[in-house]
Protein backbone atom coordinates (compact mmCIF):
# COMPACT_ATOMS: atom_id res chain seq x y z
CA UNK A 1 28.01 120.27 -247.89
CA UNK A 2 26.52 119.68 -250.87
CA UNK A 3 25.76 115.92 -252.47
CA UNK A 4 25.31 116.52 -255.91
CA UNK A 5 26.46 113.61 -258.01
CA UNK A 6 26.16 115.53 -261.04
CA UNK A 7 29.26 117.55 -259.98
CA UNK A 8 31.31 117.62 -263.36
CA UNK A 9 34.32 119.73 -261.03
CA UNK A 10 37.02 119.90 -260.14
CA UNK A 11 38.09 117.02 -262.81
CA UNK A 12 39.72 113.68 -261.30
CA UNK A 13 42.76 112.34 -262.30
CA UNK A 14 45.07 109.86 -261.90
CA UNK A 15 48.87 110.20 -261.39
CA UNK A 16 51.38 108.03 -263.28
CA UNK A 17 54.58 107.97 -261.01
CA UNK A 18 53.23 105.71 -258.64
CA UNK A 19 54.74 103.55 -261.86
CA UNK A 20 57.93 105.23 -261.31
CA UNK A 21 58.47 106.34 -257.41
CA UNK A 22 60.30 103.52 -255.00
CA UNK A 23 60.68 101.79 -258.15
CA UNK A 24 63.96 100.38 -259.57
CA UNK A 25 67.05 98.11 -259.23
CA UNK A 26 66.51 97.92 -255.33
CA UNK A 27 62.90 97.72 -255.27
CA UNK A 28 60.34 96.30 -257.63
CA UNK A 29 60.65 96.94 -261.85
CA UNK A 30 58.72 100.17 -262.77
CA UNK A 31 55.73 99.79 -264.51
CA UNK A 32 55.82 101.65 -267.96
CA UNK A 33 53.39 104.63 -268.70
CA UNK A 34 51.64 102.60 -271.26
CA UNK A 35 50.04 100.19 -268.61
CA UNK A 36 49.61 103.55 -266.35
CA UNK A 37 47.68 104.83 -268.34
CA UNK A 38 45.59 101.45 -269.47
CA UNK A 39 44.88 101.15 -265.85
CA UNK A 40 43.37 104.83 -265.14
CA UNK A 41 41.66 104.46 -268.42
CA UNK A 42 39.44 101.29 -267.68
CA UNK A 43 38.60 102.12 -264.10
CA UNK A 44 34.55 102.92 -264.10
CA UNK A 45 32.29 103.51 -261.41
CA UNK A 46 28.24 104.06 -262.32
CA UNK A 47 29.77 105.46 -265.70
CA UNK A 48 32.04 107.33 -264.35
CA UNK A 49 35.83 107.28 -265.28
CA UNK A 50 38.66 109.70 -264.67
CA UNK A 51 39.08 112.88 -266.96
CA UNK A 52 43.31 112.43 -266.88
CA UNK A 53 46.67 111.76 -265.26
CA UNK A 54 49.36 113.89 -263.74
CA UNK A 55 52.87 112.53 -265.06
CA UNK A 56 56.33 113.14 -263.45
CA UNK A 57 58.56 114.25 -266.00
CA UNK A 58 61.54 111.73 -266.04
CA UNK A 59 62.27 107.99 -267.79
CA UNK A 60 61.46 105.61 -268.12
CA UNK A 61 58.03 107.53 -268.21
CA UNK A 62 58.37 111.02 -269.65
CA UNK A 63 61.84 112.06 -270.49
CA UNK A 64 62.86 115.87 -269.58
CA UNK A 65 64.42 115.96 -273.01
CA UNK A 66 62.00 114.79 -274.73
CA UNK A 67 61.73 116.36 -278.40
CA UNK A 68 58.64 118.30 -279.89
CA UNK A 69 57.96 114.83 -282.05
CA UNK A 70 58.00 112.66 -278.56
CA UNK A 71 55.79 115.08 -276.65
CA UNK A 72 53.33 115.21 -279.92
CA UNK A 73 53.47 111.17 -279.49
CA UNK A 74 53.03 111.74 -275.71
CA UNK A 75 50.04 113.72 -276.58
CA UNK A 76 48.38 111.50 -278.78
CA UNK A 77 48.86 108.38 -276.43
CA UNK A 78 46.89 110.51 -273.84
CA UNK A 79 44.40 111.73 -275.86
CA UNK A 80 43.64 108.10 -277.37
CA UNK A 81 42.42 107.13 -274.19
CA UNK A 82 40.11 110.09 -273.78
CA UNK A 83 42.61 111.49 -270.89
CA UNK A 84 44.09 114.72 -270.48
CA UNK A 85 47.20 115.75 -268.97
CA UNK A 86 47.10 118.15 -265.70
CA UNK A 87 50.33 118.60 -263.20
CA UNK A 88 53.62 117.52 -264.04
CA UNK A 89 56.73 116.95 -261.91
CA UNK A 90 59.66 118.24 -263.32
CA UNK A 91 62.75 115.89 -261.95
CA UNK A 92 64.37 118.33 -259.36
CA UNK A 93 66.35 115.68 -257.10
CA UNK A 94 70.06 115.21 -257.91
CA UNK A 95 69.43 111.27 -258.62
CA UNK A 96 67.58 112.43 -261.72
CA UNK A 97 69.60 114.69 -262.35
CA UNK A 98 68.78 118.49 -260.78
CA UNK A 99 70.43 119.53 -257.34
CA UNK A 100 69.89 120.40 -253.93
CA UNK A 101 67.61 124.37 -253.30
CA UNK A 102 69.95 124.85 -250.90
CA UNK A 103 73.63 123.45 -252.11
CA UNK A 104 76.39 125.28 -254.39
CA UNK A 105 75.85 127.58 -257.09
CA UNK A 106 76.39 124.41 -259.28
CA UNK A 107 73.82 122.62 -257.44
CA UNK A 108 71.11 125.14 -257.58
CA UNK A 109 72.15 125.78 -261.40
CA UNK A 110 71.23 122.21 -262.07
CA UNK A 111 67.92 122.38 -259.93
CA UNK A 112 66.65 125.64 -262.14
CA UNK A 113 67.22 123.88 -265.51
CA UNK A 114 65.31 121.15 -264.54
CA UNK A 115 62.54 123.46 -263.92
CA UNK A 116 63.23 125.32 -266.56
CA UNK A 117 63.10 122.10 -269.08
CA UNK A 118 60.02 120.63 -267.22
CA UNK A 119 58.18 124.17 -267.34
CA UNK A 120 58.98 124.19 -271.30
CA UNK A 121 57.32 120.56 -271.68
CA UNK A 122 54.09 121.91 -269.84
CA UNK A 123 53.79 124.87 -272.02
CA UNK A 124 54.56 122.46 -275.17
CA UNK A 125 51.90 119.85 -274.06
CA UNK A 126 49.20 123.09 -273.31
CA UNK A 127 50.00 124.27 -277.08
CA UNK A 128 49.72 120.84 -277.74
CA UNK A 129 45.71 121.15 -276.61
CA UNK A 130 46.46 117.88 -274.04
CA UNK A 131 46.94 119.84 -271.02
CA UNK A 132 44.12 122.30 -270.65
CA UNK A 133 45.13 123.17 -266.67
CA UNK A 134 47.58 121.89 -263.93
CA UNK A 135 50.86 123.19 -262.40
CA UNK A 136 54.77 121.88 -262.51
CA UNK A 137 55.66 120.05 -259.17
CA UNK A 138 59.00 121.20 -257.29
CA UNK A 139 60.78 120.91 -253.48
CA UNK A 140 63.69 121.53 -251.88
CA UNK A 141 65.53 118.53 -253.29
CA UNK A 142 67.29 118.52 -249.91
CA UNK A 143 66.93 116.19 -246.51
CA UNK A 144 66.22 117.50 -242.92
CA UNK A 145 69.07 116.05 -242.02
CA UNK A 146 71.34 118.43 -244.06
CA UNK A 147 69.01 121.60 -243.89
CA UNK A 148 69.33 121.74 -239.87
CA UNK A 149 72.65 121.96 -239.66
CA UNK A 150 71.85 125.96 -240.78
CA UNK A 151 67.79 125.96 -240.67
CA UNK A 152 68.10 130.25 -241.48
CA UNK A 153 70.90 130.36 -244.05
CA UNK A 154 69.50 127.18 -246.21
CA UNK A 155 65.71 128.25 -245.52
CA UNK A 156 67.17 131.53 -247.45
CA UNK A 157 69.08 130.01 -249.95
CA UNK A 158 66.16 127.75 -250.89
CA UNK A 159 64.07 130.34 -250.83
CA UNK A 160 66.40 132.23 -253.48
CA UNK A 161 66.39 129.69 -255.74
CA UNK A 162 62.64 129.38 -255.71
CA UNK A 163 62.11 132.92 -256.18
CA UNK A 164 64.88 132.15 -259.54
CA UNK A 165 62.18 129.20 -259.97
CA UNK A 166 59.31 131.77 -260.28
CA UNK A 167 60.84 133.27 -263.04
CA UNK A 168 61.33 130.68 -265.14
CA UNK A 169 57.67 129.78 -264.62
CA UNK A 170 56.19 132.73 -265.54
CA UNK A 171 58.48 132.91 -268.57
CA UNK A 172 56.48 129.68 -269.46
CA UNK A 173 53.48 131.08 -268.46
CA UNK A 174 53.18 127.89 -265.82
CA UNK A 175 52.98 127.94 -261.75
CA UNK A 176 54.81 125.74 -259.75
CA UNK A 177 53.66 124.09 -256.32
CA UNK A 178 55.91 123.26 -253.48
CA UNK A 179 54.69 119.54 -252.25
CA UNK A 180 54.62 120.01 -248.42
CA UNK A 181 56.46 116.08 -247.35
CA UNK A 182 58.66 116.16 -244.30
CA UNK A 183 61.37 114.12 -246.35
CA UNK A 184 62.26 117.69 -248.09
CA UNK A 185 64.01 120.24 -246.05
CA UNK A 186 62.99 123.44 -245.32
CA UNK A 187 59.47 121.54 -246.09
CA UNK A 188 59.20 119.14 -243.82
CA UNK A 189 56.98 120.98 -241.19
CA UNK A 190 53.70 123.04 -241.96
CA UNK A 191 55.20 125.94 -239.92
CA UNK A 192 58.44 125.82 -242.48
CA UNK A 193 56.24 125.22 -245.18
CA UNK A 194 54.55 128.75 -244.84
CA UNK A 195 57.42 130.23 -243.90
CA UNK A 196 59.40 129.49 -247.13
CA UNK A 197 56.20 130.49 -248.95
CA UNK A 198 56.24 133.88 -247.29
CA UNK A 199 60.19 134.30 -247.57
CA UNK A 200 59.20 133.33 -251.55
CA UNK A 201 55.91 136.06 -251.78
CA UNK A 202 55.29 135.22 -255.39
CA UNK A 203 51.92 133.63 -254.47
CA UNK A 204 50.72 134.43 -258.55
CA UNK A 205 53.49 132.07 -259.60
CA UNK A 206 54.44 129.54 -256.30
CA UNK A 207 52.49 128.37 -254.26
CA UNK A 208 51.68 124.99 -252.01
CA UNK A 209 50.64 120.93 -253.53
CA UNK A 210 48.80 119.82 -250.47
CA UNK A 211 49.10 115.81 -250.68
CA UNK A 212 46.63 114.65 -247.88
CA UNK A 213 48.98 111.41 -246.62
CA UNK A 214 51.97 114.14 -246.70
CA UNK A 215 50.16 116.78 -244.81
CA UNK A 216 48.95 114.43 -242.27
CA UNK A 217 52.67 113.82 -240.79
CA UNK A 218 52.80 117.77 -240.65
CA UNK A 219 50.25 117.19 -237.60
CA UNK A 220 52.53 114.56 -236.03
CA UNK A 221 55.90 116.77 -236.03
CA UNK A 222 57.55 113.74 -238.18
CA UNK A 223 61.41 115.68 -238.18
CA UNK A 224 59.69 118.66 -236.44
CA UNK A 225 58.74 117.58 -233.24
CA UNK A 226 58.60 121.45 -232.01
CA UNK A 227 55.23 122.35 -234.87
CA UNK A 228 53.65 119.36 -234.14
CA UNK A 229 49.87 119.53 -233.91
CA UNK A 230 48.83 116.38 -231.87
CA UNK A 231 49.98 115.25 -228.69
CA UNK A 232 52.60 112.58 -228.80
CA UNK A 233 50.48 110.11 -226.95
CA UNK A 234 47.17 110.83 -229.63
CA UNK A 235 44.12 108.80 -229.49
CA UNK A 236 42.80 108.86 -232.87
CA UNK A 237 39.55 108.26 -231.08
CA UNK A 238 39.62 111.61 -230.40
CA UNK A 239 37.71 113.52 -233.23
CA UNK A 240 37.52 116.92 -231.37
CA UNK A 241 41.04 117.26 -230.95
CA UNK A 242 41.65 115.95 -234.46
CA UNK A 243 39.42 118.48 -235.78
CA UNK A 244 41.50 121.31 -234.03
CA UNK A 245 44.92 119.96 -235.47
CA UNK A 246 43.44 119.75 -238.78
CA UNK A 247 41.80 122.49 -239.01
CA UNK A 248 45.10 124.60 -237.53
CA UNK A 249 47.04 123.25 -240.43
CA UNK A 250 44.45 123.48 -243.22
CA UNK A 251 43.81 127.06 -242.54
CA UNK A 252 47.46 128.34 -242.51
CA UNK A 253 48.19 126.33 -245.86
CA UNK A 254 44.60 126.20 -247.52
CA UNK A 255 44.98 130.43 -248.60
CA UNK A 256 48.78 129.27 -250.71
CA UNK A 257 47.39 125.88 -252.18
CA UNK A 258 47.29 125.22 -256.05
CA UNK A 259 46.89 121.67 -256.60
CA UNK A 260 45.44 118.89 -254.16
CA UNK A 261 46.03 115.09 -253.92
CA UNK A 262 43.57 112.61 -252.44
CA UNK A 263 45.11 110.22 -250.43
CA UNK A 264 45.19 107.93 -247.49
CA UNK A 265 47.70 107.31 -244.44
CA UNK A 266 47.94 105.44 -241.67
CA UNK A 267 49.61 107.51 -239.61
CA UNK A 268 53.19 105.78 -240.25
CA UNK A 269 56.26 106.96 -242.20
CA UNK A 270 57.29 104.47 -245.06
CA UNK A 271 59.73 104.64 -247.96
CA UNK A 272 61.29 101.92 -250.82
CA UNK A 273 63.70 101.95 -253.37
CA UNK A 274 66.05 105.29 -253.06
CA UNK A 275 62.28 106.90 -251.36
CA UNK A 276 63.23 108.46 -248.89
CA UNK A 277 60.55 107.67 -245.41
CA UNK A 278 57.65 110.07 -245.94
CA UNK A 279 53.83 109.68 -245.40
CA UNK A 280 52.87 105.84 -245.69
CA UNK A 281 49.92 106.03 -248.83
CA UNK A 282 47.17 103.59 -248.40
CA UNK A 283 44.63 102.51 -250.36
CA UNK A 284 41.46 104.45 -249.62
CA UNK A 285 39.67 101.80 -248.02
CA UNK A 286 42.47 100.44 -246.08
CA UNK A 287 41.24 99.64 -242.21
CA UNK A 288 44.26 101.22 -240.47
CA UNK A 289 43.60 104.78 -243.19
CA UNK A 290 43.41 107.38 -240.13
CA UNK A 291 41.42 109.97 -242.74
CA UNK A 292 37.76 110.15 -243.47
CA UNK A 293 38.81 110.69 -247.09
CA UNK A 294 35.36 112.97 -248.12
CA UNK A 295 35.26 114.51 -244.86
CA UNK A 296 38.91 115.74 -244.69
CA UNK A 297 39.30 116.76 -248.32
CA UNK A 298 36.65 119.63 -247.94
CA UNK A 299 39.14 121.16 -245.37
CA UNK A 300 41.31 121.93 -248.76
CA UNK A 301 38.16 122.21 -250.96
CA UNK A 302 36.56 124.66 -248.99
CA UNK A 303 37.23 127.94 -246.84
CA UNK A 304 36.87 128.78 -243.33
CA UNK A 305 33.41 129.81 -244.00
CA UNK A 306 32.73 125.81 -245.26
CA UNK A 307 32.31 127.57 -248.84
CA UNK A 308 33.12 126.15 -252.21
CA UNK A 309 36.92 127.70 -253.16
CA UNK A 310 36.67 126.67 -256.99
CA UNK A 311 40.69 126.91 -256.78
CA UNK A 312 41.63 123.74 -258.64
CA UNK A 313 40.36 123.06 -262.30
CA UNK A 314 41.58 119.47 -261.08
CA UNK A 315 42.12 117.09 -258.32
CA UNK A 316 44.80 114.09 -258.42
CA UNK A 317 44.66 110.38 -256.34
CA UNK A 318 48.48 110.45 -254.95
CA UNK A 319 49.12 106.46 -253.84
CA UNK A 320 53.12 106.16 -254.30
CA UNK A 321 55.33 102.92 -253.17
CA UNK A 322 52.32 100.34 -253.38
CA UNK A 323 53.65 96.98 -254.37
CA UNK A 324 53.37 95.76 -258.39
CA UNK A 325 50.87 93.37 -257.91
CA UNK A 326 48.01 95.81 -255.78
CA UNK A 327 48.39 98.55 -258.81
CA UNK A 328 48.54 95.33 -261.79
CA UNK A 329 44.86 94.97 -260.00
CA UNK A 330 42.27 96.68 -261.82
CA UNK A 331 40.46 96.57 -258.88
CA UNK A 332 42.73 99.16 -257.35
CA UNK A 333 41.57 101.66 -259.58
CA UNK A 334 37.98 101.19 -259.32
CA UNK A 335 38.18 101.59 -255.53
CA UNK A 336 40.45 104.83 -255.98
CA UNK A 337 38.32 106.39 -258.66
CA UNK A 338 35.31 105.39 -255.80
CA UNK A 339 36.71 107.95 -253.13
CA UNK A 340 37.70 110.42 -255.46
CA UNK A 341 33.60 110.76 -256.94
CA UNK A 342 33.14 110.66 -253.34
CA UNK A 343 34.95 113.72 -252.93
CA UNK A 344 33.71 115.41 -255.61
CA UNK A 345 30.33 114.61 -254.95
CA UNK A 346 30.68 116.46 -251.82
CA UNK A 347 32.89 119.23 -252.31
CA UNK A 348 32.52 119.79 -256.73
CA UNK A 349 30.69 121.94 -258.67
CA UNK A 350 29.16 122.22 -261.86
């Protein structure tokens, strides 16, 4: 492992959404891109600040029609701050106004043109010189609960629609990565996970967004009992068998992954606003945070070998559903922008 604090890769960045996500009328008011990006702007540690933000592509943020003048704005609001702009989320989930991977002809029709609008503001904002790397986000934009009532013919169907996906991407000259959460069917185990990946084999255009609070439920069987990785009764005490589970899921997912979040869990499912219950993020420092953070991350960051993959040009801090007042606290940031030096410290390059 190397501890090189001159590491200028992979680049850090903050995302937006956590602005946007469990936000809303029956939650807390979301907190406009504007302050977003003030916060990940300002955060320092030793002289050290973060290089961008992801954004999800979808109001009151980042609208999916947004015109060639409001993306040039978009651009120059980034770039003011000396940020960049890496992965995007293109809005998918019938609430904003895409469909289920797995539903009607209809449905899946409105899933691909939000891809297909959210892959054409990527390319826009690359031309634009803002967004010199990342990926567009997708899932399933379906529940468990629905997909196991036929786990074969939806696994297909999704699959079909991603493969549809592909093709729009590469139109766009983009790649899209599947975030692994067990709140999206057909995703919501690791064993699924790869399988829909294989069923998919377009691993130049799709591939995997392993979240490290998200991936952690994949070892619990959270809505999968039958892949889970850790006994039911686990004693996080126990490192050795902790190791095995973790290393079991990093090494069948590591070999599709394409973008990586750093983040923190406690082992607990949590969800606010329409969220649906997925991995609980903590802060990174947060006493009950079952992941050595550093430690952990080089699972993704490295190969089986424990040597250097150089697969991401960037890495992103993932901490969705905290309340207003912990991400109004600047604070926050500094501690965040802490672990993610930390990881790059251990696991970057130059």
């Amino acid at each position: 492992m190397s501890d090189n604090a001159a590491n200028t890769l992979p680049k850090l960045h903050n995302a937006s959404w956590p602005g946007v996500v469990g936000k809303g009328p029956d939650s807390e008011p979301p907190i406009d891109l504007d302050t977003m990006l003030d916060l990940t702007s300002a955060a320092e540690v030793d002289g050290v600040k973060f290089d961008g933000t992801d954004l999800f592509l979808f109001d009151p943020h980042v609208s999916i029609d947004s015109t060639d003048d409001d993306l040039k704005q978009l651009a120059e609001k980034v770039q003011s701050r000396n940020l960049v702009i890496g992965s995007v989320v293109a809005p998918v989930w019938p609430p904003t106004g895409g469909g289920s991977a797995m539903g009607s002809d209809e449905e899946r029709g409105q899933f691909l043109e939000q891809v297909r609008k959210g892959c054409g503001i990527a390319k826009k904002l690359r031309e634009l010189g803002v967004r010199p790397y990342g990926v567009v986000r997708i899932d399933s934009a379906a529940g468990p609960g629905d997909w196991v009532a036929d786990p074969d013919g939806n696994q297909a169907k999704i699959a079909a629609t991603f493969k549809q996906a592909a093709d729009i991407a590469a139109d766009h000259g983009e790649r899209l990565a599947a975030e692994g959460e067990i709140c999206w069917g057909g995703m919501h185990s690791w064993k699924r996970m790869v399988q829909l990946l294989e069923m998919v084999d377009r691993p130049d255009v799709v591939g995997f967004q392993a979240d490290m609070s998200h991936t952690l439920l994949y070892l619990m069987g959270y809505n999968a009992p039958e892949d889970r990785l850790l006994p039911e009764d686990f004693d996080w005490n126990d490192e050795a068998t902790f190791d095995a589970a973790y290393t079991a899921l990093t090494d069948a997912l590591r070999p599709w992954t394409i973008d990586f979040h750093v983040a923190q869990n406690d082992g607990t499912v949590h969800g606010t606003g329409s969220h649906d219950k997925t991995g609980r993020h903590c802060l990174p420092n947060d006493p009950n945070g079952k992941l050595d953070i550093t430690k952990r991350a080089g699972y993704w960051l490295r190969d089986g070998n424990g040597e250097l993959t150089k697969k991401f040009e960037h890495i992103c801090w993932d901490g969705c559903m905290f309340s207003n007042e912990v991400m109004m606290d600047p604070q926050t940031w500094n501690d965040i922008l802490a672990a993610m030096i930390s990881v790059r410290n251990a696991h970057g390059w130059s």
